[in-house]
PDB file of N, CA and C in Angstrom:
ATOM      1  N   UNK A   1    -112.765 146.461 -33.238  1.00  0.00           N
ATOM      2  CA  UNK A   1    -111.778 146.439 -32.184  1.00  0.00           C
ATOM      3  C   UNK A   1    -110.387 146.689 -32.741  1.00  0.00           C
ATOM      4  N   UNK A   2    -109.911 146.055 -33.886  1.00  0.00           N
ATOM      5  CA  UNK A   2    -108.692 146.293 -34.482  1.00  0.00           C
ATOM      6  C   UNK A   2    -108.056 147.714 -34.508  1.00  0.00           C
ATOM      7  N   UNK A   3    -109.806 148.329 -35.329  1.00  0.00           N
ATOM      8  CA  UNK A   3    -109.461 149.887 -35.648  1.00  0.00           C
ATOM      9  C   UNK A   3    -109.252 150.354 -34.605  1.00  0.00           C
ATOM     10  N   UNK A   4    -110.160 150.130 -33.785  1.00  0.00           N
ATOM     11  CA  UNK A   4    -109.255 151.455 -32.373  1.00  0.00           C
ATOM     12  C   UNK A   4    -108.511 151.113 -32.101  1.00  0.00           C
ATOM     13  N   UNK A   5    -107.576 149.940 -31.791  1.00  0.00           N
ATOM     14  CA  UNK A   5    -106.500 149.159 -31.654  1.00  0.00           C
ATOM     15  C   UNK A   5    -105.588 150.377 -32.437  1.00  0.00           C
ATOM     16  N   UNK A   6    -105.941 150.406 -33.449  1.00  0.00           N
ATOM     17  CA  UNK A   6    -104.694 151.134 -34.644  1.00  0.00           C
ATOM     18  C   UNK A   6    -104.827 152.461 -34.566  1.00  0.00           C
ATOM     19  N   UNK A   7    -105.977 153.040 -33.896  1.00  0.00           N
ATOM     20  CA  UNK A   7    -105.930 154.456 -33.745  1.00  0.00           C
ATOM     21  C   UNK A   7    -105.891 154.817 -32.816  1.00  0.00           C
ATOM     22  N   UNK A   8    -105.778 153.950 -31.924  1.00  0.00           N
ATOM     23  CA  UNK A   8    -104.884 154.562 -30.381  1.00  0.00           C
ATOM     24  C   UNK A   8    -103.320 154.369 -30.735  1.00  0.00           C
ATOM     25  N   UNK A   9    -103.052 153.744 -31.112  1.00  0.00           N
ATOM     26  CA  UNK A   9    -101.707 153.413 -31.426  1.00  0.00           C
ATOM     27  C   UNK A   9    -100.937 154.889 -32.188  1.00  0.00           C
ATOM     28  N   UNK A  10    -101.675 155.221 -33.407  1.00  0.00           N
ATOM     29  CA  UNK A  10    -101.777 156.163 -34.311  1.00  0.00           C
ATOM     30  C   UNK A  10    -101.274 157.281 -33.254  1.00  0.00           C
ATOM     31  N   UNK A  11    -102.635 157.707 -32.383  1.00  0.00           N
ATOM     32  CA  UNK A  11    -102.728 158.595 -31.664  1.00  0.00           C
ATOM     33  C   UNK A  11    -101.256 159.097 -30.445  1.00  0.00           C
ATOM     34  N   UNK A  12    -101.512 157.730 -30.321  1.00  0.00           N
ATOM     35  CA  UNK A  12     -99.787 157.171 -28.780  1.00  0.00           C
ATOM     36  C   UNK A  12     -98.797 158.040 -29.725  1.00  0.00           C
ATOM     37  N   UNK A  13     -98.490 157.398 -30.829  1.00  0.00           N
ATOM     38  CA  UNK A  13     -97.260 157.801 -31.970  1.00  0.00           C
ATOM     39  C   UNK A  13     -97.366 159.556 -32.116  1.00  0.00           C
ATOM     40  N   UNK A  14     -98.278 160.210 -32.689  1.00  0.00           N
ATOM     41  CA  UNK A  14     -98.156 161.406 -32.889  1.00  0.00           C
ATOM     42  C   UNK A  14     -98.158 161.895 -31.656  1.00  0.00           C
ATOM     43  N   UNK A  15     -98.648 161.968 -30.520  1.00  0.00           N
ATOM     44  CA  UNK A  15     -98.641 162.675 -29.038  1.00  0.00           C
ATOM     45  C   UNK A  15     -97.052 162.739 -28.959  1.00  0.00           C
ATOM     46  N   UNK A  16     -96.401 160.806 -28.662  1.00  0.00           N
ATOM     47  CA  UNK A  16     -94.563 161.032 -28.679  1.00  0.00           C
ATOM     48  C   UNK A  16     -93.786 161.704 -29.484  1.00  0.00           C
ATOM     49  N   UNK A  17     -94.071 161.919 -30.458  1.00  0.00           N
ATOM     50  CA  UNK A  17     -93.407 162.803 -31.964  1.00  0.00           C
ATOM     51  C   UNK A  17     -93.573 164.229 -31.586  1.00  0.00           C
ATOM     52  N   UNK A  18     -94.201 164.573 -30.850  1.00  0.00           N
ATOM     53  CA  UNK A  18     -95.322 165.903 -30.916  1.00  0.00           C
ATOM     54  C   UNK A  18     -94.080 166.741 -29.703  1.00  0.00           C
ATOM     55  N   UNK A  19     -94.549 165.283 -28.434  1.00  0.00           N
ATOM     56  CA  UNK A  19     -93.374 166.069 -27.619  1.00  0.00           C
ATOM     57  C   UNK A  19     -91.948 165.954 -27.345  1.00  0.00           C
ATOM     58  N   UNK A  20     -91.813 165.038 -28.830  1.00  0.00           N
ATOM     59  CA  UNK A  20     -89.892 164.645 -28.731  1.00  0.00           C
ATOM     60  C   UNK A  20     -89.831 166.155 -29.712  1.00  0.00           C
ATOM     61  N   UNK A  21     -90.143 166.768 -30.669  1.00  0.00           N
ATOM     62  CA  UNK A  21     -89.853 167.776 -31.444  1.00  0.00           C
ATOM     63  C   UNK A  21     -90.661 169.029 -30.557  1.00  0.00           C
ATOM     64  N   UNK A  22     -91.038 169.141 -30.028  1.00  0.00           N
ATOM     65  CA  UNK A  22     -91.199 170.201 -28.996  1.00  0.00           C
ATOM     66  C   UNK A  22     -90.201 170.361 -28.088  1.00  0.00           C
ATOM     67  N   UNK A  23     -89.548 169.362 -27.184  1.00  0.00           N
ATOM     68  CA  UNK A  23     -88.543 169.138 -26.213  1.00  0.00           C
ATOM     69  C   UNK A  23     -86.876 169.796 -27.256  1.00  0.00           C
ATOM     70  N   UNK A  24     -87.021 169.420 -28.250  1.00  0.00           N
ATOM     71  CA  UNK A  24     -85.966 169.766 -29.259  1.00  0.00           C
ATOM     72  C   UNK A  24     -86.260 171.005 -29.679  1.00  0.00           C
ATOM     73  N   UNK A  25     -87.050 171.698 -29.752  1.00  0.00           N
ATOM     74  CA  UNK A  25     -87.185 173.151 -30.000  1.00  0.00           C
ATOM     75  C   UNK A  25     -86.856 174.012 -28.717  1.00  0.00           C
ATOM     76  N   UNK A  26     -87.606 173.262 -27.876  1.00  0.00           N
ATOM     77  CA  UNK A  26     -87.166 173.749 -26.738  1.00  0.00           C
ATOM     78  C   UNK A  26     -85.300 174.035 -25.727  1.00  0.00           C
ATOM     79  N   UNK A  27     -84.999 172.637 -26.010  1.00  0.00           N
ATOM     80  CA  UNK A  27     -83.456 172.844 -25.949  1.00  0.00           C
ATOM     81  C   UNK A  27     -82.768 173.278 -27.265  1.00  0.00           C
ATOM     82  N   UNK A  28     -83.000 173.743 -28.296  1.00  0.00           N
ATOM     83  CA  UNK A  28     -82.680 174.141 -29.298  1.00  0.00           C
ATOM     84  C   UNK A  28     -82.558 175.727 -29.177  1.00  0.00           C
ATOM     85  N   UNK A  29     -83.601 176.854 -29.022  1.00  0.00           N
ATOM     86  CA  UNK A  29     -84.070 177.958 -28.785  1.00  0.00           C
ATOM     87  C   UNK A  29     -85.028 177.824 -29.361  1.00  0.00           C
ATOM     88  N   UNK A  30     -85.442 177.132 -30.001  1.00  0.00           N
ATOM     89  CA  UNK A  30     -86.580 176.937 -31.225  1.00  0.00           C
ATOM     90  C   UNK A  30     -86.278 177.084 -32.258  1.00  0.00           C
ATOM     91  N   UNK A  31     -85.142 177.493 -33.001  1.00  0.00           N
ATOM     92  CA  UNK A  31     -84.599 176.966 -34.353  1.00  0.00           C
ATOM     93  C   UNK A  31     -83.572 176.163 -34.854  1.00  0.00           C
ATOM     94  N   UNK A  32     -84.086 175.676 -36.103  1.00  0.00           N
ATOM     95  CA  UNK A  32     -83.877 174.380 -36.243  1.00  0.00           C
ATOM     96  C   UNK A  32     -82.079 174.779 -37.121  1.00  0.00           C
ATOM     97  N   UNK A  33     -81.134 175.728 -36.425  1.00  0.00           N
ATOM     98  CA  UNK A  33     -80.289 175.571 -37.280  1.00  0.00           C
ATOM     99  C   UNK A  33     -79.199 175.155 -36.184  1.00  0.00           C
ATOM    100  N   UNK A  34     -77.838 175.073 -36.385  1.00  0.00           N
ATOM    101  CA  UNK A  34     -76.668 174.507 -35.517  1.00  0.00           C
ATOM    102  C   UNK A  34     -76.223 176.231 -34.853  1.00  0.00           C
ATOM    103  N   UNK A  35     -76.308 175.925 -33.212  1.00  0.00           N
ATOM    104  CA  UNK A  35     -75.843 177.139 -32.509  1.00  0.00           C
ATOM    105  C   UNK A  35     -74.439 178.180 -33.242  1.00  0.00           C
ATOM    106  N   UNK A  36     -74.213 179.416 -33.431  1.00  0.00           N
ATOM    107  CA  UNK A  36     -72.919 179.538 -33.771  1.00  0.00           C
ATOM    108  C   UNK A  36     -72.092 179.398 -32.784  1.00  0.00           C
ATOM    109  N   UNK A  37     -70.681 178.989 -33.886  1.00  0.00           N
ATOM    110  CA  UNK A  37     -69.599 178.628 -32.696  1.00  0.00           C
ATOM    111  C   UNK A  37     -69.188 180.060 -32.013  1.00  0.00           C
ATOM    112  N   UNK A  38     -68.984 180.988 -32.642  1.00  0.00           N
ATOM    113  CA  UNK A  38     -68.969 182.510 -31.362  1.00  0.00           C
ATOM    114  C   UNK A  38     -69.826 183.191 -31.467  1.00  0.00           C
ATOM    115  N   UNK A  39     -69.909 184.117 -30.557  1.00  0.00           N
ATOM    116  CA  UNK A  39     -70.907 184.812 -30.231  1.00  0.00           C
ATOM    117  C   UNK A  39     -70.698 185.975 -31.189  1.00  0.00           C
ATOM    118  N   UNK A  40     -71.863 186.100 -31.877  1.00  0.00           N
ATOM    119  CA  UNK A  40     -71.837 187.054 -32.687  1.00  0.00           C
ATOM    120  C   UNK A  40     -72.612 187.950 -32.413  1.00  0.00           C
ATOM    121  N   UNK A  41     -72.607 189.466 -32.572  1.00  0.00           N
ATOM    122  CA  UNK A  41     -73.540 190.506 -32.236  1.00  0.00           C
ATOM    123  C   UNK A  41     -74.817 190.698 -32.725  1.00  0.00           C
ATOM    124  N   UNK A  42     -75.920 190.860 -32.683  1.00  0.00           N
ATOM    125  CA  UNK A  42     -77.255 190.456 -32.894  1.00  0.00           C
ATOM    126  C   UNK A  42     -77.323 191.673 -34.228  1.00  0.00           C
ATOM    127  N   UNK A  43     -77.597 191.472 -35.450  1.00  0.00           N
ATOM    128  CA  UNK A  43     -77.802 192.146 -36.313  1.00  0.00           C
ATOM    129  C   UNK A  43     -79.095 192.925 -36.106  1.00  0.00           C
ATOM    130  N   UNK A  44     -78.784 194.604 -36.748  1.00  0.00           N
ATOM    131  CA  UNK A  44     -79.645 195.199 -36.542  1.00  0.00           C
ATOM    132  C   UNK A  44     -81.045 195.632 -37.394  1.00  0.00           C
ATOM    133  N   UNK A  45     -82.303 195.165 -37.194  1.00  0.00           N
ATOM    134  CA  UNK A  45     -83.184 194.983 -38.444  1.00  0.00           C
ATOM    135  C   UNK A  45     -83.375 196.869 -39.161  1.00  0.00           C
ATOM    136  N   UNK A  46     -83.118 196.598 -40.215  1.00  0.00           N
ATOM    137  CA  UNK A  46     -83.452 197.968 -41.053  1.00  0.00           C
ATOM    138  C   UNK A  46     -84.938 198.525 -41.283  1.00  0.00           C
ATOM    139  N   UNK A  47     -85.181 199.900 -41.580  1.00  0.00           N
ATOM    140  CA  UNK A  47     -86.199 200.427 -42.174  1.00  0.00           C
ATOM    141  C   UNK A  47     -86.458 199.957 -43.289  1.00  0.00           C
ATOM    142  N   UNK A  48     -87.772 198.477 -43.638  1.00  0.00           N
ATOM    143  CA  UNK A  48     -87.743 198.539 -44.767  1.00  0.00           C
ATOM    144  C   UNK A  48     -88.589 199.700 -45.598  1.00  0.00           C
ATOM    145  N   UNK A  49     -89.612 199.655 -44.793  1.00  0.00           N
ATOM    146  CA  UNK A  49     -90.418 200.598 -45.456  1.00  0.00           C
ATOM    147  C   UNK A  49     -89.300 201.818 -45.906  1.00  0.00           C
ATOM    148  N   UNK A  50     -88.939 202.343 -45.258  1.00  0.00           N
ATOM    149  CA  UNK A  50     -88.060 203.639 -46.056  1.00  0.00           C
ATOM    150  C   UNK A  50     -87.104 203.551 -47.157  1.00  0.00           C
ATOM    151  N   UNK A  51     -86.126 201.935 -47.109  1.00  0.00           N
ATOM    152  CA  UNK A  51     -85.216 201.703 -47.817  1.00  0.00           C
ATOM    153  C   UNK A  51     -86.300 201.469 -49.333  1.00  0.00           C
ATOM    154  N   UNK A  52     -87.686 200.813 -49.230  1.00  0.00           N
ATOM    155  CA  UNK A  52     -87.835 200.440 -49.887  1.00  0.00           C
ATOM    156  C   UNK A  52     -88.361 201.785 -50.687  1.00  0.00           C
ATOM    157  N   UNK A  53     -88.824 202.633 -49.711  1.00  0.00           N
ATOM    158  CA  UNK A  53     -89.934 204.176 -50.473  1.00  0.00           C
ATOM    159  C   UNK A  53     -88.506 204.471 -51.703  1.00  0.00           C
ATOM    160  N   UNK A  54     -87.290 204.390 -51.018  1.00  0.00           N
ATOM    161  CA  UNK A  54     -86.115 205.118 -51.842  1.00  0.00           C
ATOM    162  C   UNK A  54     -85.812 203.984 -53.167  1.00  0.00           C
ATOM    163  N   UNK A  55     -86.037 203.217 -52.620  1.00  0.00           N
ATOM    164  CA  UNK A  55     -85.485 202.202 -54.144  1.00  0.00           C
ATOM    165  C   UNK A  55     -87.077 202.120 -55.042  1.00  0.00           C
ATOM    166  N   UNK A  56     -88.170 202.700 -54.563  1.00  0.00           N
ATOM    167  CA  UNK A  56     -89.258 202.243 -55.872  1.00  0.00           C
ATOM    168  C   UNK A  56     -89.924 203.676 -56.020  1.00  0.00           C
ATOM    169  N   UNK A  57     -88.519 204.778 -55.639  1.00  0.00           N
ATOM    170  CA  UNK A  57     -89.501 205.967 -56.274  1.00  0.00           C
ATOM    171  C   UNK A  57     -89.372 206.577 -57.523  1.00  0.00           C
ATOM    172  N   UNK A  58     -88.834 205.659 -58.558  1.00  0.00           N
ATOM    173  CA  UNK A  58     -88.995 206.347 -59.870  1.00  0.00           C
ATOM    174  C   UNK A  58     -89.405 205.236 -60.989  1.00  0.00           C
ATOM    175  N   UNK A  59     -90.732 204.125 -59.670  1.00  0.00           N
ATOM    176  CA  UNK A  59     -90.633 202.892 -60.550  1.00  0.00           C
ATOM    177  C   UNK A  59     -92.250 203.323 -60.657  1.00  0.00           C
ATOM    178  N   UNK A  60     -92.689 202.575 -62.634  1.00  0.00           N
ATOM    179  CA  UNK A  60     -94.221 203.122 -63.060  1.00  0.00           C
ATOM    180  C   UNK A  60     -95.185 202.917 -62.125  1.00  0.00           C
ATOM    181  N   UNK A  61     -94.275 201.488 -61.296  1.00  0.00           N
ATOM    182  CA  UNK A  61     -96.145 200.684 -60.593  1.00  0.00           C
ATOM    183  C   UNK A  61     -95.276 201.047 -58.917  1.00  0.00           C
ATOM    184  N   UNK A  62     -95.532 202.166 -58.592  1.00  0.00           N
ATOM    185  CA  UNK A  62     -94.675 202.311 -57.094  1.00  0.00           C
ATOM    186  C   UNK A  62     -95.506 201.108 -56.200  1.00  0.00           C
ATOM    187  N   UNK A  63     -96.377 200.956 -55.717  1.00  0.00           N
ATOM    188  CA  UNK A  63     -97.301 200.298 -54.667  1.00  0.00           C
ATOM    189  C   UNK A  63     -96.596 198.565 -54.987  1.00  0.00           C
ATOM    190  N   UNK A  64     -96.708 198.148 -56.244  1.00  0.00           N
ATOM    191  CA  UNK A  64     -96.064 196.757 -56.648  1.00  0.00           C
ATOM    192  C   UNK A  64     -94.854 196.763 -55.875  1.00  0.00           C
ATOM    193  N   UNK A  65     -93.713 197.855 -56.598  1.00  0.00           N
ATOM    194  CA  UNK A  65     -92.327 197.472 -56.315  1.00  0.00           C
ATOM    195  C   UNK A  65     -92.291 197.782 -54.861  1.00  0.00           C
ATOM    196  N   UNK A  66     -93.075 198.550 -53.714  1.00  0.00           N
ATOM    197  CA  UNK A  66     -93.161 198.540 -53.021  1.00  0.00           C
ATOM    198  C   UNK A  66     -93.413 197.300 -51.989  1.00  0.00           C
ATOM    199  N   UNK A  67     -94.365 196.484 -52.319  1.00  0.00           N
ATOM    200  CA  UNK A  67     -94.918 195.407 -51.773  1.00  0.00           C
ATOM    201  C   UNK A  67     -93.892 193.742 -51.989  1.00  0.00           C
ATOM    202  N   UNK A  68     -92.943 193.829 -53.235  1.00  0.00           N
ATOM    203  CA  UNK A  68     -92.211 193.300 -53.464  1.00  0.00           C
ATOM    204  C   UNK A  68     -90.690 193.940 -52.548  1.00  0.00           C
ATOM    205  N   UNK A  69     -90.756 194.892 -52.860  1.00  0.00           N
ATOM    206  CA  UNK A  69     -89.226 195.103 -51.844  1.00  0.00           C
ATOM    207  C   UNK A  69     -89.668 194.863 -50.687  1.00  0.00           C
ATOM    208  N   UNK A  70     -90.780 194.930 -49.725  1.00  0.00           N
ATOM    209  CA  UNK A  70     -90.993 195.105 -48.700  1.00  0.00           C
ATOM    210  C   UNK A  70     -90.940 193.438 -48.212  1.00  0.00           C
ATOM    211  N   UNK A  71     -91.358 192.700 -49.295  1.00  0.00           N
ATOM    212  CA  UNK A  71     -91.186 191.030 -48.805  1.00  0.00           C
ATOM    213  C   UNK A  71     -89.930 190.861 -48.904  1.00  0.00           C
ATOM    214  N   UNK A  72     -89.057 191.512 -49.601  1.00  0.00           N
ATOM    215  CA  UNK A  72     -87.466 190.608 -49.804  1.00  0.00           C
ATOM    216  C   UNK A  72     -86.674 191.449 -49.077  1.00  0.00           C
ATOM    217  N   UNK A  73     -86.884 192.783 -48.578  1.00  0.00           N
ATOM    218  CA  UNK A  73     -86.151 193.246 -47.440  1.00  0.00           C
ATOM    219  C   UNK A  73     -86.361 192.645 -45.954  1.00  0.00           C
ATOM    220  N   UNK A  74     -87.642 191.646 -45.529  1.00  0.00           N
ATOM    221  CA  UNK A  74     -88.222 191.324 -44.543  1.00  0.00           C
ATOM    222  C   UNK A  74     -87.459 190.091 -44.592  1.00  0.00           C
ATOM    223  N   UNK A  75     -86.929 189.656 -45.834  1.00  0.00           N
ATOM    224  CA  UNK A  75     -86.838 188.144 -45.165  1.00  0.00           C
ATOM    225  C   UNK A  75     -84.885 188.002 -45.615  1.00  0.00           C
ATOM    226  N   UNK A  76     -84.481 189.330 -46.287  1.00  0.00           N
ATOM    227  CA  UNK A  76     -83.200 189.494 -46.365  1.00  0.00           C
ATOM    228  C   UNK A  76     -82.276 190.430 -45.355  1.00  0.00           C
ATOM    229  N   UNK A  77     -83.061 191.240 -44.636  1.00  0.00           N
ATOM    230  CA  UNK A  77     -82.894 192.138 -44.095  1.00  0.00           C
ATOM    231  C   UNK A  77     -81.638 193.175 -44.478  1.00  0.00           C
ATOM    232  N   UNK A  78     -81.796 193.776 -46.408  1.00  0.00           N
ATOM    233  CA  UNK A  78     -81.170 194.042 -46.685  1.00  0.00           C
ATOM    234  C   UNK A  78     -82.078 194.360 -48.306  1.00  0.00           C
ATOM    235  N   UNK A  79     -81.506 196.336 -48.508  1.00  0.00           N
ATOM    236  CA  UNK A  79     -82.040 196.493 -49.652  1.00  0.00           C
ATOM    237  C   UNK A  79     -80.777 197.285 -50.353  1.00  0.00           C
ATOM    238  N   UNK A  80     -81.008 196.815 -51.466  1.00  0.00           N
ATOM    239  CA  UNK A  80     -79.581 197.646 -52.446  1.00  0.00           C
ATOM    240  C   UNK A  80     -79.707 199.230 -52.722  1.00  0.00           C
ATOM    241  N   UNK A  81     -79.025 199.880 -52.476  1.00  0.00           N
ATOM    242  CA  UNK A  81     -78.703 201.155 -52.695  1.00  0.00           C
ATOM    243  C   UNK A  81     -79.589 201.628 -54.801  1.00  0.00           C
ATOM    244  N   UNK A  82     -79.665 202.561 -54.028  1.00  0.00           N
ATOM    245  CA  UNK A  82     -80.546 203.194 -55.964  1.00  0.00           C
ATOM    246  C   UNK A  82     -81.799 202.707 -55.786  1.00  0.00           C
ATOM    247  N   UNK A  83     -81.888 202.787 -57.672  1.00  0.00           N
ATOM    248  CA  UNK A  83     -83.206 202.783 -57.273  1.00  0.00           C
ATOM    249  C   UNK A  83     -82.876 201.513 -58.488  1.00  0.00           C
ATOM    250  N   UNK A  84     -82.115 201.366 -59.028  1.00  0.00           N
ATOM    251  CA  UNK A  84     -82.190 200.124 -60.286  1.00  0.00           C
ATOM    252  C   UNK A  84     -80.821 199.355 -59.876  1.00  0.00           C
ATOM    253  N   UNK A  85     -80.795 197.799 -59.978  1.00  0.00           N
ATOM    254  CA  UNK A  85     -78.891 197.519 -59.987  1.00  0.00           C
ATOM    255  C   UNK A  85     -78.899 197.484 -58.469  1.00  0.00           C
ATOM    256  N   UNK A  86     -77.163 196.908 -58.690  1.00  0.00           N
ATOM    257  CA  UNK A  86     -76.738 197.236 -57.332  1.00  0.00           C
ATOM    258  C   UNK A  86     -76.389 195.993 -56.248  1.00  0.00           C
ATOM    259  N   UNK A  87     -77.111 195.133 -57.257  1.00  0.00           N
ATOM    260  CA  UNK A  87     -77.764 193.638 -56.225  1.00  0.00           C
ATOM    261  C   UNK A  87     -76.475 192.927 -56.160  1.00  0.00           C
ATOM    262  N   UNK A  88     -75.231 193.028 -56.163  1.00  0.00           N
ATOM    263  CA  UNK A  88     -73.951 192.784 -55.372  1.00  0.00           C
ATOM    264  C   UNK A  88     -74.187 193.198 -54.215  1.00  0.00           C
ATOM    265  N   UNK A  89     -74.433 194.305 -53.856  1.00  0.00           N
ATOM    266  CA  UNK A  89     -74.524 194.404 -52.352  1.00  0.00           C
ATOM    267  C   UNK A  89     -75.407 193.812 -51.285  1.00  0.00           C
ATOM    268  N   UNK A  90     -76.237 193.159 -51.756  1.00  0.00           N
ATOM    269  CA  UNK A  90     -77.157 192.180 -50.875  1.00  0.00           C
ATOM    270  C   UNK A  90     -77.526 190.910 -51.957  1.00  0.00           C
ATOM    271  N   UNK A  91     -76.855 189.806 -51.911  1.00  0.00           N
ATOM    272  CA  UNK A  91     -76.655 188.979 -52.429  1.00  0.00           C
ATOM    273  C   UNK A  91     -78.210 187.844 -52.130  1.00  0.00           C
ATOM    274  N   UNK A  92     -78.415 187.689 -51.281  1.00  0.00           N
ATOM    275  CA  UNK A  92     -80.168 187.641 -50.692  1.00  0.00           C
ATOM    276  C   UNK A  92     -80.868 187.854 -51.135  1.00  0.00           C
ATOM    277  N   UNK A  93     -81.083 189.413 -51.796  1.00  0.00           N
ATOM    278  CA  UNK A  93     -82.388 190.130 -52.692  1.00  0.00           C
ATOM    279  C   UNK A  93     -81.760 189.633 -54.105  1.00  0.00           C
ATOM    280  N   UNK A  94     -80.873 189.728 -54.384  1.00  0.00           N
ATOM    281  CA  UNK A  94     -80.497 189.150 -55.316  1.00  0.00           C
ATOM    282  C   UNK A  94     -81.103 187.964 -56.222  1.00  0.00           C
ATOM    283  N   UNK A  95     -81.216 187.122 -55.112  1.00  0.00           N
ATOM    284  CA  UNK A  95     -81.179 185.558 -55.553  1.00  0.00           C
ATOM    285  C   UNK A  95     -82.511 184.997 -55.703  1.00  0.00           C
ATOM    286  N   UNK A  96     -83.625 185.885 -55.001  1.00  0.00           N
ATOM    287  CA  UNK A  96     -84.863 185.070 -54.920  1.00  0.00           C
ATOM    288  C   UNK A  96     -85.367 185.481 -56.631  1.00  0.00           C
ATOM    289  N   UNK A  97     -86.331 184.372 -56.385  1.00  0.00           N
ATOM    290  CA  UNK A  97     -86.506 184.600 -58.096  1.00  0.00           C
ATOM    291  C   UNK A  97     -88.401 184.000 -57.569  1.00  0.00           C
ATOM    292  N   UNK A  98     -88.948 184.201 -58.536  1.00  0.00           N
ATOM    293  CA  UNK A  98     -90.822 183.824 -58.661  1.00  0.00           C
ATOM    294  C   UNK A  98     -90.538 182.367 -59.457  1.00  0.00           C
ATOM    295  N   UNK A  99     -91.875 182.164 -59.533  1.00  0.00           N
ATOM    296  CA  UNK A  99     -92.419 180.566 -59.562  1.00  0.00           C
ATOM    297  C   UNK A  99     -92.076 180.528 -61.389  1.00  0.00           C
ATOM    298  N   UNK A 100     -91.971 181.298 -62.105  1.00  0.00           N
ATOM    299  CA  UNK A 100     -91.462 181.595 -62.987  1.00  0.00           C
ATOM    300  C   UNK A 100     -89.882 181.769 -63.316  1.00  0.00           C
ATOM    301  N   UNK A 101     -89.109 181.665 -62.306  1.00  0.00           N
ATOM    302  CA  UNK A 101     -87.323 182.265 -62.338  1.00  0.00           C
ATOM    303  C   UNK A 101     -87.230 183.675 -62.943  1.00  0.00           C
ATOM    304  N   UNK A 102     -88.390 184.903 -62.709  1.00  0.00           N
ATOM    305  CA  UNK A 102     -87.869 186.139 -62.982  1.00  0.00           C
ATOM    306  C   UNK A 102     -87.481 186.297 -61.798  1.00  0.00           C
ATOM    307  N   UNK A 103     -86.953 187.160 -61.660  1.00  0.00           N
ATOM    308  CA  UNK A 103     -86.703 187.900 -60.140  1.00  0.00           C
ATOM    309  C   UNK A 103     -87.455 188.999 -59.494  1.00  0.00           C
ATOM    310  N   UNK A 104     -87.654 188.683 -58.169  1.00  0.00           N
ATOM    311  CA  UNK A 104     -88.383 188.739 -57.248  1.00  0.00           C
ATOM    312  C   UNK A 104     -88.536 189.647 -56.775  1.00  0.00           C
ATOM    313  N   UNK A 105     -87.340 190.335 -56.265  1.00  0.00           N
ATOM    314  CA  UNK A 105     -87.200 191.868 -56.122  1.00  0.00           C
ATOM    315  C   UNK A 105     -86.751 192.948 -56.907  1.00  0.00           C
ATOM    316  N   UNK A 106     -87.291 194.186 -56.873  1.00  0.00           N
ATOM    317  CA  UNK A 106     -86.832 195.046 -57.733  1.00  0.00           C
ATOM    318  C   UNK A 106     -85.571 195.526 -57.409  1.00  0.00           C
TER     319      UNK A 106
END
C-alpha cells in the first residue's frame, strides 16, 4: 500500500512538472531564451551545402570536411570565406572544438 501510495504521488509530481514546463514553452514561443528587447529582422539561413562544396574543394578527404562543415554551418549559420583560415569572420565555426579540443570545423 505504501508503494502505490509513493507512486501515485511520483506520478501526480511528474504529470504537474510536465504541464508547468509545457505551459512555459508555450507562453515562451518554445525557447528557453529571454525575448529580444527590439525587434530584430529574422536572419537569413545560408546555402550550406554550397558554402561548404567551396570551402572543402581542395581538401584530401572532401566528403569528411564536407560533413564537418555541413554540421558547423547548420548550427552557426555561417561559413568562412576560402578554403583554409579566415575564422574571424564567423566567430561560431571558430570556436567549436571535438571531445578532444581540436577543432571542429575546417
Amino acid at each position: 500500500m505504501a508503494i502505490s501510495k509513493a507512486l501515485l504521488a511520483s506520478l501526480l509530481i511528474s504529470l504537474l512538472l510536465n504541464y508547468q514546463i509545457s505551459e512555459a514553452a508555450t507562453t515562451s514561443g518554445g525557447d528557453h531564451e529571454s525575448p529580444p528587447t527590439q525587434a530584430s529582422p529574422p536572419t537569413q539561413k545560408i546555402d550550406c551545402g554550397a558554402a561548404c562544396s567551396a570551402r572543402c574543394r581542395l581538401s584530401s578527404r572532401p566528403h569528411l570536411c564536407k560533413r564537418a562543415c555541413g554540421t558547423c554551418c547548420a548550427r552557426c549559420n555561417c561559413v568562412p570565406p576560402g578554403t583554409y583560415g579566415n575564422y574571424e569572420t564567423c566567430a561560431c565555426y571558430a570556436n567549436m572544438t571535438t571531445h578532444g579540443n581540436k577543432r571542429k570545423c575546417p
